[in-house]
PDB file of N, CA and C in Angstrom:
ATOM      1  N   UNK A   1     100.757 107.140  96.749  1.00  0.00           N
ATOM      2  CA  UNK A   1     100.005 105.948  96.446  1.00  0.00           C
ATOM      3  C   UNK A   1     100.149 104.922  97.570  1.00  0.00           C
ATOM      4  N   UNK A   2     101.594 104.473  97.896  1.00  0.00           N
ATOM      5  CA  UNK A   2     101.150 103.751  99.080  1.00  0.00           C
ATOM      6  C   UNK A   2     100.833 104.281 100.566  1.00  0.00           C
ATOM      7  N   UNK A   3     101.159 105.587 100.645  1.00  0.00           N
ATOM      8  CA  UNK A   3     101.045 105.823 101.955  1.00  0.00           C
ATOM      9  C   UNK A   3      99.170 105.849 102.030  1.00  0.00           C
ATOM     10  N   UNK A   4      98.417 106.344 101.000  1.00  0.00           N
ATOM     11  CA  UNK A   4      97.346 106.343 100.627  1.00  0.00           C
ATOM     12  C   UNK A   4      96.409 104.647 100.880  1.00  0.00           C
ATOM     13  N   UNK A   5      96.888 103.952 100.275  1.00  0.00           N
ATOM     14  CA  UNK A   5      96.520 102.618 100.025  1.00  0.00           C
ATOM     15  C   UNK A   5      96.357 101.777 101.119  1.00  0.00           C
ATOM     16  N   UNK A   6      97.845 101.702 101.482  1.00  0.00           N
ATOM     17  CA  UNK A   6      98.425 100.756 102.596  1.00  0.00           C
ATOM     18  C   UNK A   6      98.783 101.457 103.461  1.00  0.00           C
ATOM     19  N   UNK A   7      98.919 102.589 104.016  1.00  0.00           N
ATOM     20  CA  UNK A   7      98.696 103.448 105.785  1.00  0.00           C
ATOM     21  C   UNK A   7      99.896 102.811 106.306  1.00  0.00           C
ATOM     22  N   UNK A   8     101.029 102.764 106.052  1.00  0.00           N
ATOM     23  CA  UNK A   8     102.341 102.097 106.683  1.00  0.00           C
ATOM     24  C   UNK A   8     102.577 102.738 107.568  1.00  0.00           C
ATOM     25  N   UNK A   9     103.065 102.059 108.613  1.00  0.00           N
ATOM     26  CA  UNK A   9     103.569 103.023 110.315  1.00  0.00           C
ATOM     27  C   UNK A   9     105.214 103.160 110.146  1.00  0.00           C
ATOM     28  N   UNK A  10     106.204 102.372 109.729  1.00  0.00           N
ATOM     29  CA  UNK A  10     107.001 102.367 109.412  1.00  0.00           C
ATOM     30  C   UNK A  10     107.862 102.383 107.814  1.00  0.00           C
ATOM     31  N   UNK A  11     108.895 103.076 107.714  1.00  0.00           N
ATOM     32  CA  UNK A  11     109.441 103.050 106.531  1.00  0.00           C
ATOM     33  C   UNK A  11     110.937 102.808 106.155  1.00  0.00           C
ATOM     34  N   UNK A  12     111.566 101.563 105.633  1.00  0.00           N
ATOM     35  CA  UNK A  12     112.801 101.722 105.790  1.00  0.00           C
ATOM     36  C   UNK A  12     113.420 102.230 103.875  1.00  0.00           C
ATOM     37  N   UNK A  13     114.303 103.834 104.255  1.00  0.00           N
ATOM     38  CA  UNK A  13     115.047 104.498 103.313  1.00  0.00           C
ATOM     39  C   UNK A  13     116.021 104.603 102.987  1.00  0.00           C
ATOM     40  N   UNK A  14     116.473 104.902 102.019  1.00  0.00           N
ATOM     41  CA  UNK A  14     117.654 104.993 101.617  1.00  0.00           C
ATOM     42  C   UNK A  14     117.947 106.793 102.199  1.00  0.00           C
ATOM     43  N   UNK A  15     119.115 106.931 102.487  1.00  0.00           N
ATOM     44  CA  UNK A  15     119.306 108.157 102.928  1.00  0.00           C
ATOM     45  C   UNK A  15     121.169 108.511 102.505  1.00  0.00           C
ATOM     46  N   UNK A  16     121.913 107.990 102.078  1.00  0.00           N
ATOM     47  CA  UNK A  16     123.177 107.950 101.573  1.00  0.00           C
ATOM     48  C   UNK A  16     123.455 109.684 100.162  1.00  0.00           C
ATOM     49  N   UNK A  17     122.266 109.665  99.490  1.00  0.00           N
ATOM     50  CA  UNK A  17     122.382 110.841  99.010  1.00  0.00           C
ATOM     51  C   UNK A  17     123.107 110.504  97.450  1.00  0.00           C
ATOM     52  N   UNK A  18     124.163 110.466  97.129  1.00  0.00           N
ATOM     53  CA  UNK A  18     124.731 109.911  95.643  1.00  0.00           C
ATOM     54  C   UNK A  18     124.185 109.261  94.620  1.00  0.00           C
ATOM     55  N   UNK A  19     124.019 107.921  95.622  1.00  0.00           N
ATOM     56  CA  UNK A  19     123.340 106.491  94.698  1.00  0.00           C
ATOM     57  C   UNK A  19     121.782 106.772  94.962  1.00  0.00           C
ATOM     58  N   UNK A  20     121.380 107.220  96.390  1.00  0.00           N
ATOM     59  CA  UNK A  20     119.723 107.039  96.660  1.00  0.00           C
ATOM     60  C   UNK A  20     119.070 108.390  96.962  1.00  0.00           C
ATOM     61  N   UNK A  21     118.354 108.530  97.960  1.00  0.00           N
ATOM     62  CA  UNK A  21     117.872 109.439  98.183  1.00  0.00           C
ATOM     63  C   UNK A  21     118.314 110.334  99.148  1.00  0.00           C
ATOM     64  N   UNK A  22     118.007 111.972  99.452  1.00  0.00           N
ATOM     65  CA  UNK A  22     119.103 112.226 100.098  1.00  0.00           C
ATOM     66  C   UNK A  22     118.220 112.183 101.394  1.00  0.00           C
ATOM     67  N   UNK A  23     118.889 112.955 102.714  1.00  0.00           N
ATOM     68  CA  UNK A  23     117.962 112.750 104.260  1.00  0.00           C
ATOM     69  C   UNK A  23     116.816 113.681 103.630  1.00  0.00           C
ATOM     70  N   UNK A  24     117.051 115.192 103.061  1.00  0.00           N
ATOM     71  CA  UNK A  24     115.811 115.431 102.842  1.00  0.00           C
ATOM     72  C   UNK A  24     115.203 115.190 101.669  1.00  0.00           C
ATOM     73  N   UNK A  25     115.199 114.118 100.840  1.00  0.00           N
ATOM     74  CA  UNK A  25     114.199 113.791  99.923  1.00  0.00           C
ATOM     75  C   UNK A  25     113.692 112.840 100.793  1.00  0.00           C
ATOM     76  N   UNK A  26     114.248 111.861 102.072  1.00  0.00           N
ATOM     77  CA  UNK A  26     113.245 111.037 102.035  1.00  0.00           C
ATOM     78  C   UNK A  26     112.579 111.403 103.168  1.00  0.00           C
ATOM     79  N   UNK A  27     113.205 112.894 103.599  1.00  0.00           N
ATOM     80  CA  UNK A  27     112.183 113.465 104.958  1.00  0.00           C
ATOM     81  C   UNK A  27     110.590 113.991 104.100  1.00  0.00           C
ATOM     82  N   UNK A  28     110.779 114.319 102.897  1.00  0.00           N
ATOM     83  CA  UNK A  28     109.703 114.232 102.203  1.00  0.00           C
ATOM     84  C   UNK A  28     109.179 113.170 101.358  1.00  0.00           C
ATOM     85  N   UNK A  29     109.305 111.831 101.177  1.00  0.00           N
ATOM     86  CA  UNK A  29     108.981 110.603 101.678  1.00  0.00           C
ATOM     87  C   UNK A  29     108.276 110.263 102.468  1.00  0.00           C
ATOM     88  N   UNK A  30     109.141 110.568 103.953  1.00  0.00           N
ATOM     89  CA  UNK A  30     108.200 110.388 104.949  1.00  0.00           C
ATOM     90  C   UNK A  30     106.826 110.907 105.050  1.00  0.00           C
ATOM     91  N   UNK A  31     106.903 112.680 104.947  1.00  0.00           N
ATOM     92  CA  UNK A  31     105.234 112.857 104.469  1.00  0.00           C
ATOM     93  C   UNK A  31     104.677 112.419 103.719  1.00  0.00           C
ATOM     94  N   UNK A  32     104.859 111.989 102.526  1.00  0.00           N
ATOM     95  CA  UNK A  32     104.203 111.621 101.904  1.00  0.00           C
ATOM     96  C   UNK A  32     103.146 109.978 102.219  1.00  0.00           C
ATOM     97  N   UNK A  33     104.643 109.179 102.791  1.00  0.00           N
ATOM     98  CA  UNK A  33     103.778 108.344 103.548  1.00  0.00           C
ATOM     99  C   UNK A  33     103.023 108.042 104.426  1.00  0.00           C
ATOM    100  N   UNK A  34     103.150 109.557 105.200  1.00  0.00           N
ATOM    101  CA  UNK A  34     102.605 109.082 106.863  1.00  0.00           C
ATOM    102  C   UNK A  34     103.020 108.381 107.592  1.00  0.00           C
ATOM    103  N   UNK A  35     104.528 107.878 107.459  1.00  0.00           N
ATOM    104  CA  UNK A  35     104.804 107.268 108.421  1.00  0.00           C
ATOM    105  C   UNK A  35     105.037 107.545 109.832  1.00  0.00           C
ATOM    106  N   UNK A  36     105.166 107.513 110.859  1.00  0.00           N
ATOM    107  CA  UNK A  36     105.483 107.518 112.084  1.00  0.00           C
ATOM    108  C   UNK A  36     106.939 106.938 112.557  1.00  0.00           C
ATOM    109  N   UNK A  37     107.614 105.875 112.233  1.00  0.00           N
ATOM    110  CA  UNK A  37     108.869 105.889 112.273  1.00  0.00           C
ATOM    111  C   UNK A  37     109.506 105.338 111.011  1.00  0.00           C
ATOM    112  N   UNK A  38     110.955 105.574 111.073  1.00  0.00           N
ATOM    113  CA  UNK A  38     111.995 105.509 109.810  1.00  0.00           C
ATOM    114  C   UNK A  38     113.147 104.958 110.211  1.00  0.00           C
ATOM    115  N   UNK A  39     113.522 103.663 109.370  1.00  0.00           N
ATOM    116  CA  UNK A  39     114.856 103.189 109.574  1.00  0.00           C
ATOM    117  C   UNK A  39     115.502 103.479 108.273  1.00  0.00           C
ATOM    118  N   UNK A  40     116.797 104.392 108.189  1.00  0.00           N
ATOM    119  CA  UNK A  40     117.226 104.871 107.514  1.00  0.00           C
ATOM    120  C   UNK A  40     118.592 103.581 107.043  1.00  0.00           C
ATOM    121  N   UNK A  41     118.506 103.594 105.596  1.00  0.00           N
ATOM    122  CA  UNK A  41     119.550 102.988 105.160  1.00  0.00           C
ATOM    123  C   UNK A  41     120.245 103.607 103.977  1.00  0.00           C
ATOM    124  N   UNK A  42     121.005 102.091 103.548  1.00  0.00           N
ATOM    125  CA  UNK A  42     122.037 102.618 102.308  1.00  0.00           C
ATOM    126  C   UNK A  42     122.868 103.985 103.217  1.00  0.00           C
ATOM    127  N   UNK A  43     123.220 103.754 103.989  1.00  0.00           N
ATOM    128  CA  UNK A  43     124.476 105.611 103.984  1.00  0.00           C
ATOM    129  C   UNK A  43     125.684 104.827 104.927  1.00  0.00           C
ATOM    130  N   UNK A  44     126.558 106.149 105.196  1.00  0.00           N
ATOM    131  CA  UNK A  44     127.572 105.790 105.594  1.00  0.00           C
ATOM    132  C   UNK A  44     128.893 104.607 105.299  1.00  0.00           C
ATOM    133  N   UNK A  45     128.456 103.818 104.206  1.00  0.00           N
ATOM    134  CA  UNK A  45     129.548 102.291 104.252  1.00  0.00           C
ATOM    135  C   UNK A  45     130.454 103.080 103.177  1.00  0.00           C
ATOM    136  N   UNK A  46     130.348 103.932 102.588  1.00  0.00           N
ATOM    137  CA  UNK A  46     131.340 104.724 101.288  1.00  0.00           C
ATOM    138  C   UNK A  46     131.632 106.335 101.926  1.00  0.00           C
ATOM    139  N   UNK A  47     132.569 106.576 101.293  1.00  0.00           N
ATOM    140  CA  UNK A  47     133.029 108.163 101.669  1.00  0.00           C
ATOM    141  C   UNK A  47     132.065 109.077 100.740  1.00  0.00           C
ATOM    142  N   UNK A  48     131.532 108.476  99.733  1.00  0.00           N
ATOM    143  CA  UNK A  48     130.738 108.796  98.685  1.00  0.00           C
ATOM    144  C   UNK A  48     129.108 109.383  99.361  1.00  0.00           C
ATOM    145  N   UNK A  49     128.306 108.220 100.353  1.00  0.00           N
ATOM    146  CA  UNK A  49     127.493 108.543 100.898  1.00  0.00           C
ATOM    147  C   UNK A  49     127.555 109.135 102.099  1.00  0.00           C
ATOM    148  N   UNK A  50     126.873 110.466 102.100  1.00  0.00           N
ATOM    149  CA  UNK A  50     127.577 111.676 103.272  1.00  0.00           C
ATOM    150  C   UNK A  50     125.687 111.809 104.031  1.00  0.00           C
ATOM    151  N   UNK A  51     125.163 111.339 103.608  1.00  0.00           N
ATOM    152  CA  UNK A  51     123.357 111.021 104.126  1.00  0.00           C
ATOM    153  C   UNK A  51     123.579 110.690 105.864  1.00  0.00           C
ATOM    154  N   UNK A  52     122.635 111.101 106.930  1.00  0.00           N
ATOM    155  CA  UNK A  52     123.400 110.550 107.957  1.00  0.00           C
ATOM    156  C   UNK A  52     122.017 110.662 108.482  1.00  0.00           C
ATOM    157  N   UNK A  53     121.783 109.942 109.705  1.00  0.00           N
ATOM    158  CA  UNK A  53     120.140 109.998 109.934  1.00  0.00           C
ATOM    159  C   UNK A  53     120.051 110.747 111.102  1.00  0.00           C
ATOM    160  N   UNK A  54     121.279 111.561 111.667  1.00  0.00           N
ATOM    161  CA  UNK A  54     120.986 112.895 112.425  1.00  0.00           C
ATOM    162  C   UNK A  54     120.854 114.088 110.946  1.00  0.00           C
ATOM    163  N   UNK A  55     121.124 114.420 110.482  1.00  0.00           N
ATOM    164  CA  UNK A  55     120.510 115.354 109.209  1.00  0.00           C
ATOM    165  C   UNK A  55     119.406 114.558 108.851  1.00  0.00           C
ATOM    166  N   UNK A  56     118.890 113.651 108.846  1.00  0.00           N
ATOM    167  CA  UNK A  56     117.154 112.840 108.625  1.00  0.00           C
ATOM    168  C   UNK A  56     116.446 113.868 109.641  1.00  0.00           C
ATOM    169  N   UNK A  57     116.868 113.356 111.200  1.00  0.00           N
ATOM    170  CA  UNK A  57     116.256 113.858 112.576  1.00  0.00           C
ATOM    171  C   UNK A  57     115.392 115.280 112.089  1.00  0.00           C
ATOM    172  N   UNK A  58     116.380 115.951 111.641  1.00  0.00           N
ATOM    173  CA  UNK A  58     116.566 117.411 111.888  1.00  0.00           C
ATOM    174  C   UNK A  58     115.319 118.059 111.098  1.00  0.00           C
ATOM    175  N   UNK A  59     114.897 116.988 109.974  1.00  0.00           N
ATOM    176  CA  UNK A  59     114.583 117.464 108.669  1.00  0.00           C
ATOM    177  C   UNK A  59     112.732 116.782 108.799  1.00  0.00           C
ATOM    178  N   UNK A  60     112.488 116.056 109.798  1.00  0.00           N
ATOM    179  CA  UNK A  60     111.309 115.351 109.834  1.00  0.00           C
ATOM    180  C   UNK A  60     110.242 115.947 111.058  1.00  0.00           C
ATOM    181  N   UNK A  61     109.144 116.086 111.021  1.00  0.00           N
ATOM    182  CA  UNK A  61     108.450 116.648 111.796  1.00  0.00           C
ATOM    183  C   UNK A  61     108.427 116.200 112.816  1.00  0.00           C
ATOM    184  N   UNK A  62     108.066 116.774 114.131  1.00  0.00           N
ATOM    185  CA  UNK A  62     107.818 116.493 115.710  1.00  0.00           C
ATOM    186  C   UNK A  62     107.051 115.155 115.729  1.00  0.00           C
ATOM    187  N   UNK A  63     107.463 113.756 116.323  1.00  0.00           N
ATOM    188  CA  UNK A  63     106.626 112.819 116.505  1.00  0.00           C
ATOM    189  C   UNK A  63     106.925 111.609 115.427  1.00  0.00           C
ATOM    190  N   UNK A  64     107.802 111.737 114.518  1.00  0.00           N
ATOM    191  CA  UNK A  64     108.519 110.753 113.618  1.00  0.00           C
ATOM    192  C   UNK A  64     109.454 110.597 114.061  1.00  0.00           C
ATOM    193  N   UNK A  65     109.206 109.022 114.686  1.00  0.00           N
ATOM    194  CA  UNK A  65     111.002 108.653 115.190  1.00  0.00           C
ATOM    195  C   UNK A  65     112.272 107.724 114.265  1.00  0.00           C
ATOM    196  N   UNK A  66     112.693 108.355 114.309  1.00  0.00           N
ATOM    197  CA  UNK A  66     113.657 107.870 113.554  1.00  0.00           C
ATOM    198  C   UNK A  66     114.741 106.920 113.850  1.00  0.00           C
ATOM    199  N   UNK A  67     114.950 105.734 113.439  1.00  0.00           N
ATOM    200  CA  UNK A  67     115.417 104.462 114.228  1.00  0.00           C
ATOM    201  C   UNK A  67     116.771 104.161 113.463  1.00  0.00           C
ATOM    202  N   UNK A  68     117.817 104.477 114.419  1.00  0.00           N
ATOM    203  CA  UNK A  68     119.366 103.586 113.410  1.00  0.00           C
ATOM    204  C   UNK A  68     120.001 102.960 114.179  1.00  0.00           C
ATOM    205  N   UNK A  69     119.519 101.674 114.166  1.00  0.00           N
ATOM    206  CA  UNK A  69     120.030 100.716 115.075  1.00  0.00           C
ATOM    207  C   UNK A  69     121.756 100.239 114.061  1.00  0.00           C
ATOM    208  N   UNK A  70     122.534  99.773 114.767  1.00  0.00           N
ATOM    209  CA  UNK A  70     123.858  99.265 114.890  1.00  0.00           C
ATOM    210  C   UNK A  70     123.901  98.002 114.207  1.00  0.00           C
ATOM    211  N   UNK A  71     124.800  98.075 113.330  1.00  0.00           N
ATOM    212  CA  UNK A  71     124.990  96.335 112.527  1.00  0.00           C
ATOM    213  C   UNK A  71     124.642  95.389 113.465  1.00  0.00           C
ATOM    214  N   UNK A  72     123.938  94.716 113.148  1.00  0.00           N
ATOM    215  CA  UNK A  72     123.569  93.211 114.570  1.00  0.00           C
ATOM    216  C   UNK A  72     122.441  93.987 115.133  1.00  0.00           C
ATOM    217  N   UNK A  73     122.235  94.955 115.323  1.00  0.00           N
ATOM    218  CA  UNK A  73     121.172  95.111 116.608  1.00  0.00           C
ATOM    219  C   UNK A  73     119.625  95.030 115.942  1.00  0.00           C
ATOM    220  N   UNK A  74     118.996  94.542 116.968  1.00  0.00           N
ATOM    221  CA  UNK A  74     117.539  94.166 115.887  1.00  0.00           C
ATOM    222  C   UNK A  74     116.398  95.047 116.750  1.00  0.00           C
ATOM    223  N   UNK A  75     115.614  95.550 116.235  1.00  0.00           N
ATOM    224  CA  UNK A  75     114.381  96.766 116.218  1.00  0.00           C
ATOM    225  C   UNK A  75     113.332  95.769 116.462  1.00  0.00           C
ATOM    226  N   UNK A  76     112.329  95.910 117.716  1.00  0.00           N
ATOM    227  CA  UNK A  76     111.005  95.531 117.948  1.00  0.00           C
ATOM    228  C   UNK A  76     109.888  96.254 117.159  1.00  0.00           C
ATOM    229  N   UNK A  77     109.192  96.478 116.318  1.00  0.00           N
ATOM    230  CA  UNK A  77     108.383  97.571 115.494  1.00  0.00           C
ATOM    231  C   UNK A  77     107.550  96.811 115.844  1.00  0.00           C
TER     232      UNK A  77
END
């Protein structure tokens, strides 16, 4: 519905796996939206979330970039 609607170029996910979604539910996400790039969230701050956005990479088609910028660091989109 929204990738349909609203044509988003970007998507920011949850990828942590436990509490949210895992890398590959939201690598199928991503198709669904059409997005073109992904800032992956929710993972890594618990031993609990094992989601990591190199297993995202791996899992998303040729030409979806996948963006995990560093606490503080800020993304031009």
């Amino acid at each position: 519905l929204i990738g349909r609607i609203y044509a988003p170029d970007v998507a920011v996910l949850p990828i942590g796996d436990h509490y949210t979604m895992s890398p590959r539910e939201a690598a199928v996400a991503i198709e669904l939206l059409g997005v073109i790039r992904c800032v992956p969230c929710h993972y890594g701050t618990f031993p609990l979330l094992t989601g990591t956005p190199g297993e995202l990479r791996k899992l998303v088609p040729d030409g979806v970039e996948i963006l995990s910028p560093e606490p503080g660091e800020t993304l031009a989109l």
